[in-house]
Protein backbone atom coordinates (compact mmCIF):
# COMPACT_ATOMS: atom_id res chain seq x y z
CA UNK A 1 35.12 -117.60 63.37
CA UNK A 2 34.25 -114.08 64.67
CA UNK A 3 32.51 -115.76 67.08
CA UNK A 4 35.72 -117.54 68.63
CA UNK A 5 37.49 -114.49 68.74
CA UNK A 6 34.84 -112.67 70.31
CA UNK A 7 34.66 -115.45 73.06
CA UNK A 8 38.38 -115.76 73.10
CA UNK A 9 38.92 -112.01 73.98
CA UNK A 10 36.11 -111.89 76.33
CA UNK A 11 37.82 -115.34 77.91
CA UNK A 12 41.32 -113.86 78.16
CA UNK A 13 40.41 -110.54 79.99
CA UNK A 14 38.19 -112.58 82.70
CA UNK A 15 40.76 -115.82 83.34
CA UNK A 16 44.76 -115.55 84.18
CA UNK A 17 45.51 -119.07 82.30
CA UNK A 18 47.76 -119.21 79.01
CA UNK A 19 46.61 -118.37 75.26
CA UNK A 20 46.56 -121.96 74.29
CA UNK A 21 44.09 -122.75 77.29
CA UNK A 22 42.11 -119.70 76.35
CA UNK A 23 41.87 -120.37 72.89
CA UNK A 24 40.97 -124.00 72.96
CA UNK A 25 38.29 -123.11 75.61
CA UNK A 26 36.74 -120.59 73.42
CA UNK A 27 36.52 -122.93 70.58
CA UNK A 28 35.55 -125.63 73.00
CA UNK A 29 32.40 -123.56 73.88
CA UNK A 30 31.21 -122.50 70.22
CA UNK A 31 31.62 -126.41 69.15
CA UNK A 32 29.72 -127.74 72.42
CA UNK A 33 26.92 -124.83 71.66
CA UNK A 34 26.99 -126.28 68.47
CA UNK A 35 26.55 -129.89 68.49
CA UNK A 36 24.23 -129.47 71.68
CA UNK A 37 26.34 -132.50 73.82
CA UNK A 38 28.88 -133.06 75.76
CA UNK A 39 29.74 -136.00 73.53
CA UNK A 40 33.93 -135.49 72.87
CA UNK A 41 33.23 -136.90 69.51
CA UNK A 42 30.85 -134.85 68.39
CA UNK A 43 32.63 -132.03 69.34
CA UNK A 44 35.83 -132.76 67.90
CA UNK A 45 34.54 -133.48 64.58
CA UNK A 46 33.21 -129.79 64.81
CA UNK A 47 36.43 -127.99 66.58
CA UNK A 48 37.57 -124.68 64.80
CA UNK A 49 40.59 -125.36 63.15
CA UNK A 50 42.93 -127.48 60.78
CA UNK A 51 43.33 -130.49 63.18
CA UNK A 52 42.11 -134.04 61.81
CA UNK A 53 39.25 -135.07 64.21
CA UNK A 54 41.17 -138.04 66.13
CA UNK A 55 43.57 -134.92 67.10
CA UNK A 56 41.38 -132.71 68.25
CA UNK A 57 39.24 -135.45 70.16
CA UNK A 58 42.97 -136.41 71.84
CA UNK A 59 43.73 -132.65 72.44
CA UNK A 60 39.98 -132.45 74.68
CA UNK A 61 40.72 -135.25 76.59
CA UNK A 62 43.83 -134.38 77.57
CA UNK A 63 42.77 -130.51 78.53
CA UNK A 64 40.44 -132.49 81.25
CA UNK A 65 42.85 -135.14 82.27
CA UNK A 66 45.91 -132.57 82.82
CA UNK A 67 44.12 -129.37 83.44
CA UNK A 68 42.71 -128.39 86.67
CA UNK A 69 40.14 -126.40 86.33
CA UNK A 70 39.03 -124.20 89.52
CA UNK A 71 35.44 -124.13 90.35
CA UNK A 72 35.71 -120.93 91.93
CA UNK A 73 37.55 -119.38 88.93
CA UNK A 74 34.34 -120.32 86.81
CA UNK A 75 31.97 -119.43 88.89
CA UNK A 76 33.57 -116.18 88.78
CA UNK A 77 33.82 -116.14 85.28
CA UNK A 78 30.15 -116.55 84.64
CA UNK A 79 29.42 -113.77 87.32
CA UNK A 80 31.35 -111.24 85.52
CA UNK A 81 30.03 -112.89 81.64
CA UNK A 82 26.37 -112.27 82.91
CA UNK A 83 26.77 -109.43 84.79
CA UNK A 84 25.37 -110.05 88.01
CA UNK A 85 24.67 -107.29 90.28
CA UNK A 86 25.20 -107.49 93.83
CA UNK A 87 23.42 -108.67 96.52
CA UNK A 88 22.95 -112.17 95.45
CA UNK A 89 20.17 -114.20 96.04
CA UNK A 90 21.68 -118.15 96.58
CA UNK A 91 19.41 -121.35 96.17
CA UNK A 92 20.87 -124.41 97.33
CA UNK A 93 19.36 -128.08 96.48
CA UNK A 94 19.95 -131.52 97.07
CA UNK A 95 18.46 -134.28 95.04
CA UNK A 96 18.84 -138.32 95.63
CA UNK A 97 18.47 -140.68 92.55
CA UNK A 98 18.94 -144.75 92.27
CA UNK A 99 20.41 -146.10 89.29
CA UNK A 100 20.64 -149.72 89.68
CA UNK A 101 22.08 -150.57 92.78
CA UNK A 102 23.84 -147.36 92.99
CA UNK A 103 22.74 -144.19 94.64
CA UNK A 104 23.60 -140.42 93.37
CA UNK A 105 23.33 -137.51 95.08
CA UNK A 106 23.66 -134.02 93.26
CA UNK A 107 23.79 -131.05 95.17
CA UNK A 108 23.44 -127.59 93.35
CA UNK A 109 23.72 -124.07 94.25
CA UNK A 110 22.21 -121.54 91.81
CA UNK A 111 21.98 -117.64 91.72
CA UNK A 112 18.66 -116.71 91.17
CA UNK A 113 19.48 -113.80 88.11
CA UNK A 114 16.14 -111.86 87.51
CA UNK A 115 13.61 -114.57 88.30
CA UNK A 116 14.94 -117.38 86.30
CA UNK A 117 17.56 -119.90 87.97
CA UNK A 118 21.06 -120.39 86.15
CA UNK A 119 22.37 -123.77 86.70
């Protein structure tokens, strides 16, 4: 729990969005650090708080259904988490992949943070 508040203050001073969204996001974060996936079931059943786990797997889903998140306002966010120092050293990649008949490309930029690659 100290934890989520920790995260939740940290949260609130870096993003301009209500308490509610800051405080779900916060507890979002421990629970996904916790169950290691990205599996919304997994995550609910682990969500801080009083909420049965069908409401807290409905309250997820509907954060990323209704809520626009801005990529630029999180990649902001985990500059000034981390700390990075200006300049910044960019590396940009493009990868191809077939699945079945379908083809994905991923493109990712990284900032290269002390010889290691954040992704």
């Amino acid at each position: 729990m100290a934890d989520h508040k920790i995260l939740k203050q940290e949260l609130g001073e870096k993003l301009e969005w209500n308490k509610a969204r800051i405080d779900f996001l916060a507890k979002f974060i421990i629970a996904l650090i916790q169950v290691r996936t990205v599996n919304f079931s997994e995550i609910a059943n682990v969500l801080i708080g009083k909420a049965k786990e069908e409401s807290n797997y409905k309250r997820i889903i509907r954060f990323f259904k209704y809520f626009e998140v801005g990529y630029k306002e999180i990649a902001e966010l985990i500059v000034k988490l981390i700390g990075v120092n200006k300049p910044w050293v960019i590396a940009m990649d493009r990868t191809e992949w077939g699945y079945g008949s379908a083809w994905i490309n991923i493109r990712g930029m990284n900032e290269q943070f002390t010889s290691c690659f954040l992704i």
